[in-house]
Structure formats: C-alpha cells, structure tokens
PDB file of N, CA and C in Angstrom:
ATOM      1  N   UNK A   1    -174.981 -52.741  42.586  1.00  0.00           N
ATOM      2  CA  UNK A   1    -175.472 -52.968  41.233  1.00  0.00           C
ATOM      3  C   UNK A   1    -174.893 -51.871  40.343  1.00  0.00           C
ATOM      4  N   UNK A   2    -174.271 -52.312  39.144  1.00  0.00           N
ATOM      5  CA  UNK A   2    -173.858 -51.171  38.044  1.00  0.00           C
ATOM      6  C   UNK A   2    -175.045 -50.754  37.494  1.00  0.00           C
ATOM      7  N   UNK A   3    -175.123 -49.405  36.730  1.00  0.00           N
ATOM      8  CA  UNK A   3    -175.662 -48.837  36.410  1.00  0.00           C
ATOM      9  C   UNK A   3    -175.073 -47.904  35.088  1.00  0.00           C
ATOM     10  N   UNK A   4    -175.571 -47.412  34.321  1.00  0.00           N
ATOM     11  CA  UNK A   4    -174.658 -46.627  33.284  1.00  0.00           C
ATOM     12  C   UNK A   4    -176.141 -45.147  33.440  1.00  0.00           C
ATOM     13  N   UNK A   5    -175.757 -43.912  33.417  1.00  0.00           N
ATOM     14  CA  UNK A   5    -176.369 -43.203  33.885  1.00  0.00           C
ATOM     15  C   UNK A   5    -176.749 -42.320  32.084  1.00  0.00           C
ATOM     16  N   UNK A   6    -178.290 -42.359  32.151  1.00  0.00           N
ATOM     17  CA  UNK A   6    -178.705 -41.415  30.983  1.00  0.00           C
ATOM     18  C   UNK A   6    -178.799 -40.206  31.208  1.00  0.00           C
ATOM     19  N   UNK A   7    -179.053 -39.389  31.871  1.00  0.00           N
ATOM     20  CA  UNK A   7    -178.576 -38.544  32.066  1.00  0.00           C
ATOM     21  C   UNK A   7    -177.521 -37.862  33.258  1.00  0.00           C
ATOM     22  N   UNK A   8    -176.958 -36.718  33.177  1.00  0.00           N
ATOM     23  CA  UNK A   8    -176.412 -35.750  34.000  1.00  0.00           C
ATOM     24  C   UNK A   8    -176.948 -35.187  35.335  1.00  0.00           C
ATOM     25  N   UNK A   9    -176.801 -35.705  36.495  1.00  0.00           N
ATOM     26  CA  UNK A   9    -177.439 -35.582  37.463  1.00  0.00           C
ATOM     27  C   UNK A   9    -176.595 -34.432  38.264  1.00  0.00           C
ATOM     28  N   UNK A  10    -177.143 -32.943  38.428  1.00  0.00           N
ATOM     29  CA  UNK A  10    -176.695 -31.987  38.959  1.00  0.00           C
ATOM     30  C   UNK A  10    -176.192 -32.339  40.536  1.00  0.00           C
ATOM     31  N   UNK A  11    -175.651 -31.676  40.990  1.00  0.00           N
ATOM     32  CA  UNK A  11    -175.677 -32.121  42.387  1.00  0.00           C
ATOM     33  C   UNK A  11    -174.369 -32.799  43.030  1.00  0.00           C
ATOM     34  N   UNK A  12    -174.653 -33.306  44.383  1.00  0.00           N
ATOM     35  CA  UNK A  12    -173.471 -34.974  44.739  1.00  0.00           C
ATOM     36  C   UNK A  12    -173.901 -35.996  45.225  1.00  0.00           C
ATOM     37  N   UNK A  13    -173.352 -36.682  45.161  1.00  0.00           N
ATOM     38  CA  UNK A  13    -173.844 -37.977  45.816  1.00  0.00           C
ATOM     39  C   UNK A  13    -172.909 -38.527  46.948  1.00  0.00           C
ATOM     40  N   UNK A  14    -173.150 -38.663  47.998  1.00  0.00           N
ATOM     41  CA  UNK A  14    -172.037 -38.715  49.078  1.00  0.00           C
ATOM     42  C   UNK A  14    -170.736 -38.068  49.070  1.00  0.00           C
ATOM     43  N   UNK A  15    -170.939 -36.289  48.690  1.00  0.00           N
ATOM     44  CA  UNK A  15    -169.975 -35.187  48.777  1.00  0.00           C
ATOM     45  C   UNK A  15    -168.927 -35.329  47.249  1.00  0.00           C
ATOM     46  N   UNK A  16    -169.424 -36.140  46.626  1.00  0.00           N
ATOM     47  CA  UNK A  16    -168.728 -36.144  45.082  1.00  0.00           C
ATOM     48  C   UNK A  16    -170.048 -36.064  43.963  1.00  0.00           C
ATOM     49  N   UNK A  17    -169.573 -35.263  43.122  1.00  0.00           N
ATOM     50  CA  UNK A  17    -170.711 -35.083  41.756  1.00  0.00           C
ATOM     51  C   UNK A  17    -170.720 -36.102  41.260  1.00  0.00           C
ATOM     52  N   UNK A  18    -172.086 -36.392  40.756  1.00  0.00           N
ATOM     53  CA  UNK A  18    -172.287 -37.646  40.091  1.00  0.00           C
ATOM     54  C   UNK A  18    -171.743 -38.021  38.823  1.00  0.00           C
ATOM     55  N   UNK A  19    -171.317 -39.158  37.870  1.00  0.00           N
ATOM     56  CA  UNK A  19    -171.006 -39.019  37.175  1.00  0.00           C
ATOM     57  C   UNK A  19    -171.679 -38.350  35.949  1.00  0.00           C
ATOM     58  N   UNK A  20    -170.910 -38.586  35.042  1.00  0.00           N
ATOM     59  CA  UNK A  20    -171.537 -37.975  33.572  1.00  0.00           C
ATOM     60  C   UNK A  20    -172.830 -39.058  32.991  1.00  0.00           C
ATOM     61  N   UNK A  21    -173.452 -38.526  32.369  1.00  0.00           N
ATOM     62  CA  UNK A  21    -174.049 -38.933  31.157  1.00  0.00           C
ATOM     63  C   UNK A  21    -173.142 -40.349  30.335  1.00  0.00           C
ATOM     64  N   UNK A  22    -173.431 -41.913  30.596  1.00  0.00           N
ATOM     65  CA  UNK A  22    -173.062 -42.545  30.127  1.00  0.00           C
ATOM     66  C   UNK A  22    -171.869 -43.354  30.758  1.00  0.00           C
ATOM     67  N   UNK A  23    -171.848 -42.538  31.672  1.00  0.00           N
ATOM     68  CA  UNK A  23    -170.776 -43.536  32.688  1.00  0.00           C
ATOM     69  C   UNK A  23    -171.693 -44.474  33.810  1.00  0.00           C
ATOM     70  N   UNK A  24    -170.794 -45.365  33.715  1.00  0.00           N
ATOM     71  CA  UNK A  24    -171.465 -46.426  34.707  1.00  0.00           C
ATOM     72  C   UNK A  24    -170.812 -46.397  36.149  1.00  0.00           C
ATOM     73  N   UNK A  25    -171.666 -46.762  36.778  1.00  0.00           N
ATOM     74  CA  UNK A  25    -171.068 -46.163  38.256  1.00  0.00           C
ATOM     75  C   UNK A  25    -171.749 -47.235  39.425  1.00  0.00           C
ATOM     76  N   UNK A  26    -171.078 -47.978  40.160  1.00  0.00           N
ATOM     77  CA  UNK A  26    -171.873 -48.948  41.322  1.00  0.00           C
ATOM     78  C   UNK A  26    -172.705 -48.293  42.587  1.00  0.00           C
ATOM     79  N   UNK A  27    -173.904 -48.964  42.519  1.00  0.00           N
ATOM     80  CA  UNK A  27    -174.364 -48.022  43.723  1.00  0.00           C
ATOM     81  C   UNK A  27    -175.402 -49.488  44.466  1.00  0.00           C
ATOM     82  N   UNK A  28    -175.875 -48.905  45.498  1.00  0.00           N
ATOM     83  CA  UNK A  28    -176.427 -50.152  46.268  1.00  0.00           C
ATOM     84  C   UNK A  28    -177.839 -50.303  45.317  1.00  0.00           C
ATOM     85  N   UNK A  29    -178.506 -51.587  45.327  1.00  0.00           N
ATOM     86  CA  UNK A  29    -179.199 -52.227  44.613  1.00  0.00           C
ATOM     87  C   UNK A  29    -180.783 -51.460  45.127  1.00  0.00           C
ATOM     88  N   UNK A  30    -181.035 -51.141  46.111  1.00  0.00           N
ATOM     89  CA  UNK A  30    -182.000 -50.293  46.075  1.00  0.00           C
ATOM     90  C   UNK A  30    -182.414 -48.819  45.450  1.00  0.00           C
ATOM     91  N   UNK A  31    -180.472 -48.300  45.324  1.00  0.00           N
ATOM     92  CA  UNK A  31    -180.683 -46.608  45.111  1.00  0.00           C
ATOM     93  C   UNK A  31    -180.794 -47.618  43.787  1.00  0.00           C
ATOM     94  N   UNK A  32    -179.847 -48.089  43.029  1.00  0.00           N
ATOM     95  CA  UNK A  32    -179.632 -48.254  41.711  1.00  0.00           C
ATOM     96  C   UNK A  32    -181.067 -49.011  40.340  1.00  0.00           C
ATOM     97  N   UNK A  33    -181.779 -49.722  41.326  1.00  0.00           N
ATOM     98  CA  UNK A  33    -183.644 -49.918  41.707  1.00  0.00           C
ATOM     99  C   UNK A  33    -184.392 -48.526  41.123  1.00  0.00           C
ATOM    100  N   UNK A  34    -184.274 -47.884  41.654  1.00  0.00           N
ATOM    101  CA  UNK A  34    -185.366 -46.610  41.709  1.00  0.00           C
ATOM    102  C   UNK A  34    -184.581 -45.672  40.512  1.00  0.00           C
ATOM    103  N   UNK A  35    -183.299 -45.531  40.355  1.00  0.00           N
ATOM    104  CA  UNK A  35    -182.888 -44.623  39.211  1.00  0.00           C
ATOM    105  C   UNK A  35    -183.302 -45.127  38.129  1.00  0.00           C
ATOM    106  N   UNK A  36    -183.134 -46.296  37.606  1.00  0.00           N
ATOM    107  CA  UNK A  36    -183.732 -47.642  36.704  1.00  0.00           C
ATOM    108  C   UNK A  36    -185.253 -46.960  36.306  1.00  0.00           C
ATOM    109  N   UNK A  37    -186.014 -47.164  37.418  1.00  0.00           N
ATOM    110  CA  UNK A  37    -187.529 -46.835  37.699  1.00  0.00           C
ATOM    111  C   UNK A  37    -187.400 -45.564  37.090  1.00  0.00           C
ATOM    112  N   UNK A  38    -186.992 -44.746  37.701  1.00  0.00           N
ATOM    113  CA  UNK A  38    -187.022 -42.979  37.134  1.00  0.00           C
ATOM    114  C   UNK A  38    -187.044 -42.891  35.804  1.00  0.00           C
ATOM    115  N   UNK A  39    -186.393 -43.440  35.589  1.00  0.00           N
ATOM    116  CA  UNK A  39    -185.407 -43.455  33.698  1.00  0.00           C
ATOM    117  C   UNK A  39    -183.774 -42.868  33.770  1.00  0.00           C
ATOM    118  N   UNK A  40    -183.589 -42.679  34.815  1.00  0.00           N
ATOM    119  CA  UNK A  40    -182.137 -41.732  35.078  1.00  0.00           C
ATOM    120  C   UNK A  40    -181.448 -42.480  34.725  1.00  0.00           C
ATOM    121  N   UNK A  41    -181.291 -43.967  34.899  1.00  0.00           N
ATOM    122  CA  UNK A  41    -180.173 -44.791  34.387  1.00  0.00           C
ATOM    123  C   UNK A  41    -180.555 -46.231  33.804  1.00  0.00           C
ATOM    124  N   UNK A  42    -180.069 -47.260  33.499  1.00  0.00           N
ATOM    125  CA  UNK A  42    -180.491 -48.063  32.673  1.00  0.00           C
ATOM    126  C   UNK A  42    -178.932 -49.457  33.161  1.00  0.00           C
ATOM    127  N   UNK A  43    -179.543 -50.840  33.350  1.00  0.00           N
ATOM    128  CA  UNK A  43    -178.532 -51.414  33.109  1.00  0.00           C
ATOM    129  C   UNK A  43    -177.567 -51.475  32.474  1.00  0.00           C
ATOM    130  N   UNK A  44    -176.310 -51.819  32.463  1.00  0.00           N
ATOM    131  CA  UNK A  44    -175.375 -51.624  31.664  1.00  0.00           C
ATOM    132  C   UNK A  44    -175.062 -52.442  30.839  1.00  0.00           C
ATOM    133  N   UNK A  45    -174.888 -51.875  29.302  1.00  0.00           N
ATOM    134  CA  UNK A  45    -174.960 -53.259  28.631  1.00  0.00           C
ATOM    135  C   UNK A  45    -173.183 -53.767  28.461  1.00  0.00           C
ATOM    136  N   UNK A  46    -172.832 -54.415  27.433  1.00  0.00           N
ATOM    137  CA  UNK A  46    -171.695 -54.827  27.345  1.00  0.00           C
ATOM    138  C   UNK A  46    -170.835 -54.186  26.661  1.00  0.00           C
ATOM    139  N   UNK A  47    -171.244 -53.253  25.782  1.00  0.00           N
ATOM    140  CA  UNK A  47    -170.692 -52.093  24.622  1.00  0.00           C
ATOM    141  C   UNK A  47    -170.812 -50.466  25.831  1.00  0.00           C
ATOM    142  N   UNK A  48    -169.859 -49.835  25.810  1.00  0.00           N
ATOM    143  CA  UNK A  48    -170.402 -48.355  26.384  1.00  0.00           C
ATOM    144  C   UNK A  48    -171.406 -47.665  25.421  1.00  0.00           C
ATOM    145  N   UNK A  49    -171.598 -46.870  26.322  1.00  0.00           N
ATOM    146  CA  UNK A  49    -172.969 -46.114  24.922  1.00  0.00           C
ATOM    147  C   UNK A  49    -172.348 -45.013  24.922  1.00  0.00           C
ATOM    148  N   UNK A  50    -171.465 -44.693  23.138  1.00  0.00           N
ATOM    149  CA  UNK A  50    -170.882 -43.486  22.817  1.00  0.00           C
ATOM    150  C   UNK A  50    -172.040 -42.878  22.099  1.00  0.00           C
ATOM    151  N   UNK A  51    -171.674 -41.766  22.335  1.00  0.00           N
ATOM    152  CA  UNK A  51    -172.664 -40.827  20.967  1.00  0.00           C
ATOM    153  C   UNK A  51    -171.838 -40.359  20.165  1.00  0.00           C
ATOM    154  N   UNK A  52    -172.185 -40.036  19.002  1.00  0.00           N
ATOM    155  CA  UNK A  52    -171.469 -39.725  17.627  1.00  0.00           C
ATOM    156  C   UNK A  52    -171.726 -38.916  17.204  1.00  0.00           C
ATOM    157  N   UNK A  53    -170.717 -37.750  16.771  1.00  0.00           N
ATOM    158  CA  UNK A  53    -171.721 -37.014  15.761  1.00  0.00           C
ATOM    159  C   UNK A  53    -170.787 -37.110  14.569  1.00  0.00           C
ATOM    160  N   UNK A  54    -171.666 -37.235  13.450  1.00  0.00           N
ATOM    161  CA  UNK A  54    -171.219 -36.755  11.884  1.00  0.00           C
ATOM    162  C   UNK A  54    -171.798 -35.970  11.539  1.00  0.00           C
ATOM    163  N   UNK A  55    -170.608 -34.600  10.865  1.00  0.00           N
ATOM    164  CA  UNK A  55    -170.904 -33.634  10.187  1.00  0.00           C
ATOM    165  C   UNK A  55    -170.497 -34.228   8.244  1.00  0.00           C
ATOM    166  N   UNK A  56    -171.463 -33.082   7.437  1.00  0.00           N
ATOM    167  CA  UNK A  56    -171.819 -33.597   6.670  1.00  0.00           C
ATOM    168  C   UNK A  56    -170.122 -32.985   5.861  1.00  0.00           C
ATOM    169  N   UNK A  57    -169.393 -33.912   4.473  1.00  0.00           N
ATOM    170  CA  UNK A  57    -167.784 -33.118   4.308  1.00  0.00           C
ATOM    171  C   UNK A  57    -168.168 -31.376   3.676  1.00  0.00           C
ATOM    172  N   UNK A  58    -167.291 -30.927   4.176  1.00  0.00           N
ATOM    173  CA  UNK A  58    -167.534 -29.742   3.531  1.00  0.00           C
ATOM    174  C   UNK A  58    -167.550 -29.621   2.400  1.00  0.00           C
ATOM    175  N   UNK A  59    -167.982 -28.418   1.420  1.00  0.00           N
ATOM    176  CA  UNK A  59    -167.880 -28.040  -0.145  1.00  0.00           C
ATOM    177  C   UNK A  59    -166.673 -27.604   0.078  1.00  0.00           C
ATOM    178  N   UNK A  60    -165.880 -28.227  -1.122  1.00  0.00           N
ATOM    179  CA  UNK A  60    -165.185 -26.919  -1.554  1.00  0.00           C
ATOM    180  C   UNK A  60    -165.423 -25.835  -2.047  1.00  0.00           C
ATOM    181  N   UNK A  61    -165.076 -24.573  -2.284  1.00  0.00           N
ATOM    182  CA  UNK A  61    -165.282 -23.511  -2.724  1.00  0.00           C
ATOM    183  C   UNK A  61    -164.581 -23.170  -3.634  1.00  0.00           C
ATOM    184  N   UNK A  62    -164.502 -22.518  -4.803  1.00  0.00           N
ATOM    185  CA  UNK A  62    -163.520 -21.972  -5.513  1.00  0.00           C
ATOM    186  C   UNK A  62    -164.362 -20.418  -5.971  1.00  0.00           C
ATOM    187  N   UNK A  63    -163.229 -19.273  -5.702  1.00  0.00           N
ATOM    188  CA  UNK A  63    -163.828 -18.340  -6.345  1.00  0.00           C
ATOM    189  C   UNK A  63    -164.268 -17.999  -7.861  1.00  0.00           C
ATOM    190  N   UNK A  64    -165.009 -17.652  -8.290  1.00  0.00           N
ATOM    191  CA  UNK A  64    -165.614 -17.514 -10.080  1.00  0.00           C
ATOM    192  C   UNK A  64    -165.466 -16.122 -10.546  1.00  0.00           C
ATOM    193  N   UNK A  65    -164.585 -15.708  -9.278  1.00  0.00           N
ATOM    194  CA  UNK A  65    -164.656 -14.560  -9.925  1.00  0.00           C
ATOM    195  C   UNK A  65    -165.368 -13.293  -9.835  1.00  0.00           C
ATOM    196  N   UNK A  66    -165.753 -11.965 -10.554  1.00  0.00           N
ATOM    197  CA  UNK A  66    -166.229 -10.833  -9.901  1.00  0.00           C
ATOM    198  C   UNK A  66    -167.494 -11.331 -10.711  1.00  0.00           C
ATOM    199  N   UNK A  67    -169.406 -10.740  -9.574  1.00  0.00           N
ATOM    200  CA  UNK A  67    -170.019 -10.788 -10.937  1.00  0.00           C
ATOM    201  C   UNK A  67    -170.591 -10.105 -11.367  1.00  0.00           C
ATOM    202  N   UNK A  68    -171.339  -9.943 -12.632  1.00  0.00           N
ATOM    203  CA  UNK A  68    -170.998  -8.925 -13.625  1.00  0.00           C
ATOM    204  C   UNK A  68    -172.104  -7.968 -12.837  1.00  0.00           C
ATOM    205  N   UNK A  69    -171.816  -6.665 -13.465  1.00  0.00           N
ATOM    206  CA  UNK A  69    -172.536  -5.282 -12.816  1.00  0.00           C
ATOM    207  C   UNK A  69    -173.860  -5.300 -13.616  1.00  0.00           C
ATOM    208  N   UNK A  70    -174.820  -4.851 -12.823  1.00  0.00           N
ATOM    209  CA  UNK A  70    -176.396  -4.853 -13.558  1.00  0.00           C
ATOM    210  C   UNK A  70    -176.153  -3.666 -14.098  1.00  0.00           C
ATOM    211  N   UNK A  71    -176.328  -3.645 -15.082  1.00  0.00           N
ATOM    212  CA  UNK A  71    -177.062  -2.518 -16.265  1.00  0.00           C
ATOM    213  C   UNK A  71    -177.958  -1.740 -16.142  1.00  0.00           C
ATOM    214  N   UNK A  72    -177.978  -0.384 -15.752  1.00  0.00           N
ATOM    215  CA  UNK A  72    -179.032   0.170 -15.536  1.00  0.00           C
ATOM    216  C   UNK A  72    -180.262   0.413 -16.795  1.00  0.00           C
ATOM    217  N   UNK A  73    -180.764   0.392 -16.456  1.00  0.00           N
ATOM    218  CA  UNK A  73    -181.986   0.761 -17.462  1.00  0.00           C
ATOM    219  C   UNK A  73    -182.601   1.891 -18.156  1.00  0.00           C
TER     220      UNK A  73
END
C-alpha cells in the first residue's frame, strides 16, 4: 500500500532511513494500516503535497540623507 509520509521519521526501516516528510513510499498493508492510524502518514492523494513559502517583496530603500542634529537647549 502507498503511503505519502507527514512527518520525518528518525531512524531506518529495513537498514535504510525512512523517507522525508511528503514522500510517498510502498510498504505492506498492515505496517502502512497503523502509520495511517498514528497520523504519521496519510493516503496518497493524486497531487504531491508541496509546501510553499511566500515571503512578503521587499521595500525598497532609498537613503534621505543625514538627519538633522538636535539642538541643545
């Protein structure tokens, strides 16, 4: 049974590390049963599940210049 894995599972799984976060990976229908159950992994749908990030565009900056000196009193 495929599986696409939510999280990062430390460790190995028959002397190889498990995959990443979001990779789908075949495993027998009982282990792949109980990870399901856990929450560790989730059927796989038909789209991969990317994550995204957007940063917000930067400002430009322009310098204004020196500014002015306080006045003592």
């Amino acid at each position: 049974m495929r599986v696409r894995m939510k999280v990062t599972v430390s460790g190995t799984r028959d002397g190889e590390p498990w995959p990443e976060k979001g990779s789908v990976v075949d495993l027998p229908d009982g282990e792949a049963k109980q990870l399901i159950a856990a929450g560790i992994a989730a059927e796989p749908d038909d789209e991969p599940e990317v994550e995204e990030a957007t940063a917000p565009p930067a400002e430009a900056s322009t310098p204004t210049g020196r500014k002015p000196v306080a006045k003592p009193k």
